[in-house]
N, C-alpha and C. Protein backbone atom coordinates (compact mmCIF):
# COMPACT_ATOMS: atom_id res chain seq x y z
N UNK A 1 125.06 73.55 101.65
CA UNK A 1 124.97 72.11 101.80
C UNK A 1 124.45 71.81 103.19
N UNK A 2 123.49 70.95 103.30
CA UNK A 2 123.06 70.18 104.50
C UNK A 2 123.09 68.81 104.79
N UNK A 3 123.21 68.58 106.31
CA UNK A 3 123.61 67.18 106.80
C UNK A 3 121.96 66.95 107.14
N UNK A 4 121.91 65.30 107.58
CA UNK A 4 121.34 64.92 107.64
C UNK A 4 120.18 65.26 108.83
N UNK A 5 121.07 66.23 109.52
CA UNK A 5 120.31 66.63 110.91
C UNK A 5 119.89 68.31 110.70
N UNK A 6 119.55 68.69 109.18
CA UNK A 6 119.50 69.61 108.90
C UNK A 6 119.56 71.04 109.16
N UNK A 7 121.07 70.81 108.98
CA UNK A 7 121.92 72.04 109.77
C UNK A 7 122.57 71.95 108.38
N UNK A 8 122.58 73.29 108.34
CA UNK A 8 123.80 73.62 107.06
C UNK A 8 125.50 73.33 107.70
N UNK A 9 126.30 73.15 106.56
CA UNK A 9 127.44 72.90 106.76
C UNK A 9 128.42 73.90 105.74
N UNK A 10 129.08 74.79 105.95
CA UNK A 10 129.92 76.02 105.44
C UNK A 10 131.17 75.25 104.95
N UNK A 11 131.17 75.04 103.58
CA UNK A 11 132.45 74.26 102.88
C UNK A 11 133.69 75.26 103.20
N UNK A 12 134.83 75.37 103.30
CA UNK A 12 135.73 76.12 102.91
C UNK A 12 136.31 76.58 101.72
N UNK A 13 136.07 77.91 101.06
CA UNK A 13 136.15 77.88 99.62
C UNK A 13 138.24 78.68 99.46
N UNK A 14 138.30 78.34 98.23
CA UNK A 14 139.99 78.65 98.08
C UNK A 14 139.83 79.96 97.72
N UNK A 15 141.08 80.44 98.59
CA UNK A 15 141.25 81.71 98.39
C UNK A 15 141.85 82.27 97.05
N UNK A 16 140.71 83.68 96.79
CA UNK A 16 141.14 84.32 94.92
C UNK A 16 142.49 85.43 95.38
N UNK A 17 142.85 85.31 93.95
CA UNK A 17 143.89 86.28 93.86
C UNK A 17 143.86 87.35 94.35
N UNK A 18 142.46 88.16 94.14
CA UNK A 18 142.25 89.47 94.73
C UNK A 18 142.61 89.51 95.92
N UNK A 19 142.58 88.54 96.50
CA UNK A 19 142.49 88.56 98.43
C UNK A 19 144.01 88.90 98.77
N UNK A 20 144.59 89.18 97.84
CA UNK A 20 146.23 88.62 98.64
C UNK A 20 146.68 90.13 98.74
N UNK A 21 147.50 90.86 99.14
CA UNK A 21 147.70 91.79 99.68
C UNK A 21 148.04 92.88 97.84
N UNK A 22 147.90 94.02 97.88
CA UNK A 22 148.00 94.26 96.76
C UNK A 22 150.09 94.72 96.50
N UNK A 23 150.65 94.90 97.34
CA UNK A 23 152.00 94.70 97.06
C UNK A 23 152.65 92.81 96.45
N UNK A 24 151.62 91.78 96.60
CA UNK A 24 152.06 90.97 96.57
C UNK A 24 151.43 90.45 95.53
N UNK A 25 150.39 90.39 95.19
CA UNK A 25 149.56 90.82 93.66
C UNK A 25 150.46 91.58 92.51
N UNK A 26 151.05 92.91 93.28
CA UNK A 26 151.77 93.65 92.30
C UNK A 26 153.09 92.97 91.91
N UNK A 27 153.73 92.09 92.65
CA UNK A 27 154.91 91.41 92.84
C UNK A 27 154.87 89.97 91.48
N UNK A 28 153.35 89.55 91.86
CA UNK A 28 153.68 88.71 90.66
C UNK A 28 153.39 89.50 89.58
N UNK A 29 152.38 89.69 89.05
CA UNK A 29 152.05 90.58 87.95
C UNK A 29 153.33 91.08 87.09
N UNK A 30 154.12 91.43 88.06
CA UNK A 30 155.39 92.09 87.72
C UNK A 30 156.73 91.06 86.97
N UNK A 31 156.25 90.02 87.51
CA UNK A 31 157.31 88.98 86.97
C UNK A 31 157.44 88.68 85.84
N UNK A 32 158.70 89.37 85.39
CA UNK A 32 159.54 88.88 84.07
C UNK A 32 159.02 87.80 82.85
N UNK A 33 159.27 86.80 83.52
CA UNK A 33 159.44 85.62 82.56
C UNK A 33 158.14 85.14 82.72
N UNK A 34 156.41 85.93 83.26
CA UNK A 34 155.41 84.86 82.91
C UNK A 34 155.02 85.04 81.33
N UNK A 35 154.84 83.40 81.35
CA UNK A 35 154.74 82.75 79.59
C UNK A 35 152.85 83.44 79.21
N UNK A 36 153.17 83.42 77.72
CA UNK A 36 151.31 83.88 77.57
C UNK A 36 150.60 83.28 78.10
N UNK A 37 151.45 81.48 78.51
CA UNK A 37 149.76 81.27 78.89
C UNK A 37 149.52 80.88 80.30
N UNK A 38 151.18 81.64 81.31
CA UNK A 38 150.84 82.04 82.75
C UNK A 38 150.06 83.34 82.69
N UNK A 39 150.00 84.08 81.90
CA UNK A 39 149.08 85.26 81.69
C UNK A 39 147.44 84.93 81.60
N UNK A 40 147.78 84.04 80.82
CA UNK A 40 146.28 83.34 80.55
C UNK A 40 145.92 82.94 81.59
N UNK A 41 146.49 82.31 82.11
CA UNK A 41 145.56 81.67 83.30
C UNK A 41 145.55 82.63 84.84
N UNK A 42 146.10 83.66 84.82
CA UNK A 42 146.49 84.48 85.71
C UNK A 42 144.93 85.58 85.37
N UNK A 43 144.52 85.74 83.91
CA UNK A 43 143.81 86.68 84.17
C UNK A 43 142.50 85.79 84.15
N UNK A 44 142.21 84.72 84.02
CA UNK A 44 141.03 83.69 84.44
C UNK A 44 141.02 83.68 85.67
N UNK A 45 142.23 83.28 86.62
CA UNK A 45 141.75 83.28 87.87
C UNK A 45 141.51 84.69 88.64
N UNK A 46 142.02 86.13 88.30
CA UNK A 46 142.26 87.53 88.76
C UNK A 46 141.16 88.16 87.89
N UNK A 47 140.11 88.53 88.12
CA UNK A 47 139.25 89.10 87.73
C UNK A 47 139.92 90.61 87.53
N UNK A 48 140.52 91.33 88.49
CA UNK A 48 141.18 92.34 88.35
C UNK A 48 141.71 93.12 87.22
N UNK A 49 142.78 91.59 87.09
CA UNK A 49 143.72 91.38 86.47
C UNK A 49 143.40 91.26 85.31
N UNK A 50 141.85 90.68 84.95
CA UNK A 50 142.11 90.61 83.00
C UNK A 50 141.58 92.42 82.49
N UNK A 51 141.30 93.14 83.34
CA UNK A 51 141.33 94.27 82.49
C UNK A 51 143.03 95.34 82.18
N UNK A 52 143.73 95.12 83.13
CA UNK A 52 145.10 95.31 82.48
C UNK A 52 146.26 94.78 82.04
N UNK A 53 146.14 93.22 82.51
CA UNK A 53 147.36 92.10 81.89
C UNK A 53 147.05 92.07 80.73
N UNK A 54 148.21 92.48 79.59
CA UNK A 54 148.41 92.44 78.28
C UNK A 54 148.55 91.31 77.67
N UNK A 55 148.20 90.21 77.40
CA UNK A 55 148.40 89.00 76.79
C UNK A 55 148.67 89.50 75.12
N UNK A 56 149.25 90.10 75.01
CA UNK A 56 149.49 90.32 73.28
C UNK A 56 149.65 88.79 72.37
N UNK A 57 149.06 88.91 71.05
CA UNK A 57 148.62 88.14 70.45
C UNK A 57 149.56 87.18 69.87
N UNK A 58 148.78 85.63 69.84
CA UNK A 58 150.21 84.73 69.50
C UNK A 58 150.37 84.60 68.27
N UNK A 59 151.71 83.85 67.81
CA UNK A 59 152.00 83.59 66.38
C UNK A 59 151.31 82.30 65.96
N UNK A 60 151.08 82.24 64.83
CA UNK A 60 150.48 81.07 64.29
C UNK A 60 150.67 79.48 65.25
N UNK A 61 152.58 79.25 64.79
CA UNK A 61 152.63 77.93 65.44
C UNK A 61 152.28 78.15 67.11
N UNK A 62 153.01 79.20 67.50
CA UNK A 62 152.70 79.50 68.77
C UNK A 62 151.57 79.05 69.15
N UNK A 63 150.18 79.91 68.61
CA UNK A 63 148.87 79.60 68.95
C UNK A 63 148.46 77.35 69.18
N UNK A 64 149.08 76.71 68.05
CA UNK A 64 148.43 75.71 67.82
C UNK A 64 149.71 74.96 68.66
N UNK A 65 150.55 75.22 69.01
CA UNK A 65 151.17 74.54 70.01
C UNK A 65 150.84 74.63 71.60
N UNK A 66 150.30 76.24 71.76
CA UNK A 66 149.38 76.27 73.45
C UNK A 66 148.22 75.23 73.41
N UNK A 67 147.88 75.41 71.81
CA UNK A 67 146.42 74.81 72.13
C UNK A 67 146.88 72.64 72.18
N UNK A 68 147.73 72.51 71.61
CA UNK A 68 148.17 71.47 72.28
C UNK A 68 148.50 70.89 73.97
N UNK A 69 149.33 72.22 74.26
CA UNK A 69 149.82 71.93 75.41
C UNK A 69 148.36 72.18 76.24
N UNK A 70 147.77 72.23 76.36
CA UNK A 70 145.96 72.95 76.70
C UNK A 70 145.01 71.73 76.72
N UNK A 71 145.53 70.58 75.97
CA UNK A 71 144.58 69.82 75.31
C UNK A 71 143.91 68.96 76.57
N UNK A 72 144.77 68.87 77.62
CA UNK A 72 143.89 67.94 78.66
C UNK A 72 143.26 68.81 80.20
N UNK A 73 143.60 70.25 79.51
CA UNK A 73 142.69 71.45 80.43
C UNK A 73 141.24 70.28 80.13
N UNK A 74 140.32 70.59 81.19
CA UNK A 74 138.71 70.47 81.16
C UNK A 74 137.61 71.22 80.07
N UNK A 75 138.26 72.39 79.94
CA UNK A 75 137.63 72.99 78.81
C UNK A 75 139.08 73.89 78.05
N UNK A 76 139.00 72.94 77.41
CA UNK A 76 140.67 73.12 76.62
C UNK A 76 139.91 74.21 75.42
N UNK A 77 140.78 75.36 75.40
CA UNK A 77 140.65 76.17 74.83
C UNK A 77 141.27 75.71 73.00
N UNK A 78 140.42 76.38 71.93
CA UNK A 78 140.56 77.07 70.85
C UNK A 78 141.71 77.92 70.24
N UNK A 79 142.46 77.62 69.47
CA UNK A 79 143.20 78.95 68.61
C UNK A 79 142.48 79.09 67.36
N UNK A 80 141.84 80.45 67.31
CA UNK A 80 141.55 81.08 66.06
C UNK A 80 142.30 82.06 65.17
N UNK A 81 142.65 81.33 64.27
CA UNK A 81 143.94 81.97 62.90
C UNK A 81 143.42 83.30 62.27
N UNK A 82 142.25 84.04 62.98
CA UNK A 82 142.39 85.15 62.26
C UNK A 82 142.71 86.67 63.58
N UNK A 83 141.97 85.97 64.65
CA UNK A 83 142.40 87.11 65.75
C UNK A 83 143.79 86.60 66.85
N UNK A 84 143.75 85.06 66.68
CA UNK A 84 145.09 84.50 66.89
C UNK A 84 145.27 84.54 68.49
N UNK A 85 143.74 84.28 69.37
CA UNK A 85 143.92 84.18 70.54
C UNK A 85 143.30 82.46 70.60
N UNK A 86 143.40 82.52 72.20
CA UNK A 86 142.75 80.68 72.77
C UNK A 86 141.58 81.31 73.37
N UNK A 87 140.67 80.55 72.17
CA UNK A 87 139.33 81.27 73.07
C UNK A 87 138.13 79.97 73.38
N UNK A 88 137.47 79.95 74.10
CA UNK A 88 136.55 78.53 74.61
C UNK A 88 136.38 78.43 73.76
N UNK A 89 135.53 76.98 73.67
CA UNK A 89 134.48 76.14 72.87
C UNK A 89 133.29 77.10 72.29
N UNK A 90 132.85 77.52 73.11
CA UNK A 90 131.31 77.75 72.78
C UNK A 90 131.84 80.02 71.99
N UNK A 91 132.85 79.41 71.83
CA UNK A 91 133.21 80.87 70.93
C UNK A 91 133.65 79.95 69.22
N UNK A 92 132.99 79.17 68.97
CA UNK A 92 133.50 78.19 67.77
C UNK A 92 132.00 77.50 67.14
N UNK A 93 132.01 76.95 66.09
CA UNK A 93 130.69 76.19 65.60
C UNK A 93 130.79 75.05 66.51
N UNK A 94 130.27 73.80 66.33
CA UNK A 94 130.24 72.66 66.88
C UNK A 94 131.09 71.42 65.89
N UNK A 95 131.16 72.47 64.23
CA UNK A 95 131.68 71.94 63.38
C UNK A 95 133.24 71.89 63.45
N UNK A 96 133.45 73.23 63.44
CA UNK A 96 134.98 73.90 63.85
C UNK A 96 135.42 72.56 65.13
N UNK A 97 134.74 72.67 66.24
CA UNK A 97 135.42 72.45 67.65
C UNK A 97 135.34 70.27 67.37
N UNK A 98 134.51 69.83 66.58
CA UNK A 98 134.37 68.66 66.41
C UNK A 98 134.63 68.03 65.33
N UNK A 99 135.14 68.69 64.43
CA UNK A 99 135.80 68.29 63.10
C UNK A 99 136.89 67.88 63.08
N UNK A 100 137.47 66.21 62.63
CA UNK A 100 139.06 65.64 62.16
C UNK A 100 139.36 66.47 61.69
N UNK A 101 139.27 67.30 60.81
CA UNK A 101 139.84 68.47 59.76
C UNK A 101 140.22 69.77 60.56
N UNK A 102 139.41 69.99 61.21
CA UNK A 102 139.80 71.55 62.07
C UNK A 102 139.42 71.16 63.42
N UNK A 103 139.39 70.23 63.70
CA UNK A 103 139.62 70.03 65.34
C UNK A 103 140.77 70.38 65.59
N UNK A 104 140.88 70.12 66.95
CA UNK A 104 142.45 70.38 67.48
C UNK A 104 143.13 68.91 67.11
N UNK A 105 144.41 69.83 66.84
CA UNK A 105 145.25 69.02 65.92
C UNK A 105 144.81 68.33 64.67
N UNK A 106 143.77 68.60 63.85
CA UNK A 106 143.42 68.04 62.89
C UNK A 106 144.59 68.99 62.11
N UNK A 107 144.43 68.77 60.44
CA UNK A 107 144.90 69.01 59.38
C UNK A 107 145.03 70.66 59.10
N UNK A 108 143.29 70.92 59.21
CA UNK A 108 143.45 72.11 58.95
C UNK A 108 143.09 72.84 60.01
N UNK A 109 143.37 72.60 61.44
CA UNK A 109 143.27 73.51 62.39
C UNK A 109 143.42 74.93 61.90
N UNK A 110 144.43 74.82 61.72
CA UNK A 110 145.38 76.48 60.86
C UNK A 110 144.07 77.19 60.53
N UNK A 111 142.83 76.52 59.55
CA UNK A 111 141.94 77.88 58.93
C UNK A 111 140.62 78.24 59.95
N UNK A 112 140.94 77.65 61.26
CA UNK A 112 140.01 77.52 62.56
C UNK A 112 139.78 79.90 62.60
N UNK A 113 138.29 79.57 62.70
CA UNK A 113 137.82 80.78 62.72
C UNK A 113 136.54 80.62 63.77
N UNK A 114 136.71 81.75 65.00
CA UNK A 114 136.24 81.68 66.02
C UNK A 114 134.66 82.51 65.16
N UNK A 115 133.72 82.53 65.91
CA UNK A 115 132.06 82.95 65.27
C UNK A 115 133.03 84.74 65.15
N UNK A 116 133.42 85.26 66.31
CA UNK A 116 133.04 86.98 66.31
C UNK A 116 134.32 87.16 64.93
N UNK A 117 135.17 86.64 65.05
CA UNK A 117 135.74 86.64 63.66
C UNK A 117 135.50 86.50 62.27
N UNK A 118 134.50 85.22 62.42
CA UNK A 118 133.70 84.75 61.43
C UNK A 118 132.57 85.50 60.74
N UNK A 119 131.97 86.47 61.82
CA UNK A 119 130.90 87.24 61.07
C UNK A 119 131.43 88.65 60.49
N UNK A 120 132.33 89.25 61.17
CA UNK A 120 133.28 90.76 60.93
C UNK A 120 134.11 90.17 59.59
N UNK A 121 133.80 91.27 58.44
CA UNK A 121 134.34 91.47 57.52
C UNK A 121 135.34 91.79 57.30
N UNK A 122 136.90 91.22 56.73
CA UNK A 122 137.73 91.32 56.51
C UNK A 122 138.19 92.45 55.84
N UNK A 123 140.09 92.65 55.01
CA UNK A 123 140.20 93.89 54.32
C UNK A 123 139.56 93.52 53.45
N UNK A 124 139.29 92.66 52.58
CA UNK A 124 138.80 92.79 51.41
C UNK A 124 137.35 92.63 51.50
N UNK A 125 136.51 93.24 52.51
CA UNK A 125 134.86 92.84 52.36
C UNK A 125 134.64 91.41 52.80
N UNK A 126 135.05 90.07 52.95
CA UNK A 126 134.74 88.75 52.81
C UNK A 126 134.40 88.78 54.34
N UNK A 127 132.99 87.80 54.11
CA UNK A 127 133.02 87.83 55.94
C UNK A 127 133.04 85.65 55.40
N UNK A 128 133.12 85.02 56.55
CA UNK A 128 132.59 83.51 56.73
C UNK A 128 131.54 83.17 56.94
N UNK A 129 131.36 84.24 57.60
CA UNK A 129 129.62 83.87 57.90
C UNK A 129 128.64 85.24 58.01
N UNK A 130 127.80 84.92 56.78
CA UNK A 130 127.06 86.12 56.29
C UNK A 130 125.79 86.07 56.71
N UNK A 131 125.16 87.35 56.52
CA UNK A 131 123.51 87.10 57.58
C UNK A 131 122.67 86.13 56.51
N UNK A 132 121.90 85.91 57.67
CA UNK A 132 120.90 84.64 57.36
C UNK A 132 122.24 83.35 57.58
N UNK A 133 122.96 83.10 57.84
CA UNK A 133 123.92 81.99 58.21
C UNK A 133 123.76 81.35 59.40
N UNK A 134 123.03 79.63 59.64
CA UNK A 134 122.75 79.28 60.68
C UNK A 134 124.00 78.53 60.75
N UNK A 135 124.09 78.54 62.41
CA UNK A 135 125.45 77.90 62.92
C UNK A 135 124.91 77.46 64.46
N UNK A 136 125.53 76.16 64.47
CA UNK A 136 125.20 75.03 65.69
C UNK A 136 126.76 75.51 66.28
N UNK A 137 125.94 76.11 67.73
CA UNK A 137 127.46 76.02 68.91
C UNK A 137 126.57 75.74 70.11
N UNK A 138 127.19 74.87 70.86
CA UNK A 138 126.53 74.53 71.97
C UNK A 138 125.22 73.59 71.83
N UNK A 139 125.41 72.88 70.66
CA UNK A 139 124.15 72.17 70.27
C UNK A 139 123.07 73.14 70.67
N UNK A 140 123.17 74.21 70.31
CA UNK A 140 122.05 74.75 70.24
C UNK A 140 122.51 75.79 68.84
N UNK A 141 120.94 75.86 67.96
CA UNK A 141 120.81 76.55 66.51
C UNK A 141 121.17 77.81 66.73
N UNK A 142 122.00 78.68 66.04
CA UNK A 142 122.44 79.71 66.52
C UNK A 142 121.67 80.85 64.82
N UNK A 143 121.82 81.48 64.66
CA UNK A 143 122.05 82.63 63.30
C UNK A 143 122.60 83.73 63.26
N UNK A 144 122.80 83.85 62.16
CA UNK A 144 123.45 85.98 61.88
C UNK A 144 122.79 86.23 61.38
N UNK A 145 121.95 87.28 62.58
CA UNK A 145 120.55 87.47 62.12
C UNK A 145 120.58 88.70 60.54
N UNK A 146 119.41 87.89 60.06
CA UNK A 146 119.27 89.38 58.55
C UNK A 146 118.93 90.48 59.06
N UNK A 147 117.80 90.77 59.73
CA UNK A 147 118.11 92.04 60.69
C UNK A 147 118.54 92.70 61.33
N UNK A 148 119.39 92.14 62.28
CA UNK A 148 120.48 92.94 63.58
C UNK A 148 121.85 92.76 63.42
N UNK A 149 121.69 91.50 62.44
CA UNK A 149 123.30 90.94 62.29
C UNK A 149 124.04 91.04 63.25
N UNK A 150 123.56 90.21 64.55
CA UNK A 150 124.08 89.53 65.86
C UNK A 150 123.73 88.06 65.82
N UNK A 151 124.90 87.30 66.16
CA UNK A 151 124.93 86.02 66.40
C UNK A 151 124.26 85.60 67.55
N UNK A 152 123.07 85.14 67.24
CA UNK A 152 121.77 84.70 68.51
C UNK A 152 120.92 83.55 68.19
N UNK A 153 120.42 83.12 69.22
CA UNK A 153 119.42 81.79 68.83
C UNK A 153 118.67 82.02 68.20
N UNK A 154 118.33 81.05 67.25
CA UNK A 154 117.60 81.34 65.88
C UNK A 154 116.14 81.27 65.92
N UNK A 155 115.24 82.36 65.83
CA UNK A 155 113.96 82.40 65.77
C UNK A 155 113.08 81.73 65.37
N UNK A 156 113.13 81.43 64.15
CA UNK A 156 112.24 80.58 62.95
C UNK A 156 112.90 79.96 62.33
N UNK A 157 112.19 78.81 61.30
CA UNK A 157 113.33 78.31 60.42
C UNK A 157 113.84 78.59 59.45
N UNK A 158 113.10 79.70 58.88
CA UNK A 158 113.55 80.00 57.64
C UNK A 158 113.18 81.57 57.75
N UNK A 159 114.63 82.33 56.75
CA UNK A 159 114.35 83.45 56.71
C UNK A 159 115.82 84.22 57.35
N UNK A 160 116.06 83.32 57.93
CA UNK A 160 117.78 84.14 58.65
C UNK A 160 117.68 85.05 59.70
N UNK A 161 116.40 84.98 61.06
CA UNK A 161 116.27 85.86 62.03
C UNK A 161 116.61 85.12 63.49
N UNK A 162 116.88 85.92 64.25
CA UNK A 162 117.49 85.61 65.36
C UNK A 162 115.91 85.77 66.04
N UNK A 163 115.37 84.86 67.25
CA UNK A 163 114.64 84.87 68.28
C UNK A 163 114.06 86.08 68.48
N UNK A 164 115.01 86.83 68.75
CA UNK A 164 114.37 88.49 69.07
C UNK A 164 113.61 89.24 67.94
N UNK A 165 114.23 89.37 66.87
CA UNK A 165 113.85 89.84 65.51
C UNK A 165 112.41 89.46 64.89
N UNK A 166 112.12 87.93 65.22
CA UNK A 166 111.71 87.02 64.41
C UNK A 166 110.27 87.85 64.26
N UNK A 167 109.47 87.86 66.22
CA UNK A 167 108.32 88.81 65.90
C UNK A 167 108.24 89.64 64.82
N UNK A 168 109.07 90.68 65.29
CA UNK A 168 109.18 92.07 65.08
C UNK A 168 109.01 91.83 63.21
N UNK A 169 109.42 90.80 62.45
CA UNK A 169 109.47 90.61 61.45
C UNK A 169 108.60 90.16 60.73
N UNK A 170 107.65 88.76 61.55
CA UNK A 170 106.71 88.34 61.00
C UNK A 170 105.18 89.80 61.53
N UNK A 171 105.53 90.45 62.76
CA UNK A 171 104.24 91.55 62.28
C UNK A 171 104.48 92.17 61.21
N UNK A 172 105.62 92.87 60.61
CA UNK A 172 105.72 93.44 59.78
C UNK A 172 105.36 92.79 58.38
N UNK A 173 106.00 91.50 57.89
CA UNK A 173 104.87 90.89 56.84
C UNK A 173 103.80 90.79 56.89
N UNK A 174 102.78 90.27 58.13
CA UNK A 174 101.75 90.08 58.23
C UNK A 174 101.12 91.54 57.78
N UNK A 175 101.67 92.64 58.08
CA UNK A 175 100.95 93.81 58.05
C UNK A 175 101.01 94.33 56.49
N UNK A 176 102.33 93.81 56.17
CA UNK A 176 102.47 94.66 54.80
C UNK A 176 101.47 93.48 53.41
N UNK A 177 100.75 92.54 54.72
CA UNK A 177 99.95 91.33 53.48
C UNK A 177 98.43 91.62 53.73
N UNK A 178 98.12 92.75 54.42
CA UNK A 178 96.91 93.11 55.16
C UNK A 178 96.53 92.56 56.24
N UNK A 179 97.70 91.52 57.02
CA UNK A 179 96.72 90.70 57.64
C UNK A 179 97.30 91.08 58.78
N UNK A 180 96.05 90.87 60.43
CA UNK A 180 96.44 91.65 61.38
C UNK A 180 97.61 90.36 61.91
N UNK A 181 98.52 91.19 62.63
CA UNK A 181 99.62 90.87 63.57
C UNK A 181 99.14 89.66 64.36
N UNK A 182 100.42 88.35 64.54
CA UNK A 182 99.41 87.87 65.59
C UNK A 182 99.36 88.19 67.08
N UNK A 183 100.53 89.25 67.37
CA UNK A 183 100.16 89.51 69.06
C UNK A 183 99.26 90.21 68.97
N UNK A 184 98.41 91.04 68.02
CA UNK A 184 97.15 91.48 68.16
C UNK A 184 95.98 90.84 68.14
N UNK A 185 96.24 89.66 67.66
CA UNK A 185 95.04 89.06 67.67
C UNK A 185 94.83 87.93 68.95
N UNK A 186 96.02 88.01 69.75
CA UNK A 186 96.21 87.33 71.22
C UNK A 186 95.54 88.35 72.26
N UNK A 187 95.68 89.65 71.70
CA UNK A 187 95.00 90.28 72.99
C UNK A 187 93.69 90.85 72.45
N UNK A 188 92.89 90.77 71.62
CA UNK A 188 91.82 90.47 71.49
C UNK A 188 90.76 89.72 71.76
């Protein structure tokens, strides 16, 4: 940031968890009674910390009662009923996260299914969202792609390919219709 006499000016930034001595780090960590979702927010702010704080997974009401108590966080987290964690917004459709029905606190919150849940196949084979399946998160067009079957911005409109794929797909028709590729015919 600069003043008007263009000289930079050095904000003071708040000190992270990491910084604090590691006996005193180890001291909280260690404490008894933190709730899942002092865990939660312990391993958001401790970078460290989210690769060994165990947040083990919540129970149903559990889940939709954090996500209540959560509700006037800034980016108020998600419970998804099949992996049964609080996970952001932009881990949800736009339908899921903005729907009376499965919004938070809607009706059927309960059948709220986060995307990486949504595309992984259950015990019985059933996935929610099968390739070629377009899905809006982040107001932006998303798909499961028919080729890679990764959830990515959607290439074309039709056809079920993700951005990356999409080339790689239309040379391959073009070729198997006799007709040349069009990045070949760009560098020609």
């Amino acid at each position: 940031m600069s003043n008007q006499a263009g000289k930079t000016i050095l904000l003071p930034t708040a000190p992270r968890l990491e910084k604090l001595p590691g006996e005193i780090e180890q001291d909280i960590l260690d404490l008894p009674d933190l709730s899942r979702l002092d865990r939660l927010s312990l391993r958001a702010a401790c970078a460290p910390a989210a690769g060994f704080l165990f947040v083990p997974p919540f129970q149903p009401h559990e889940l939709f009662q954090l996500e209540k108590e959560t509700a006037g966080w800034p980016q108020a987290p998600l419970g998804c009923s099949v992996c049964r964690r609080l996970r952001p917004n932009n881990k949800f459709t736009d339908r899921a996260v903005r729907s009376s029905d499965r919004g938070r606190g809607g009706p059927f919150a309960h059948n709220r299914v986060c995307v990486d849940c949504g595309v992984k196949p259950d015990e019985a084979g059933h996935q929610v969202y099968v390739k070629g399946t377009y899905l809006k998160i982040s107001n932006q067009v998303h798909v499961v792609c028919s080729r890679c079957n990764q959830v990515r911005l959607a290439g074309i409109k039709r056809g079920g390919f993700c951005a990356t794929c999409a080339p790689a797909v239309g040379a391959v028709k073009a070729l198997k219709k006799g007709k040349e590729p069009a990045a070949a015919k760009k560098e020609a």
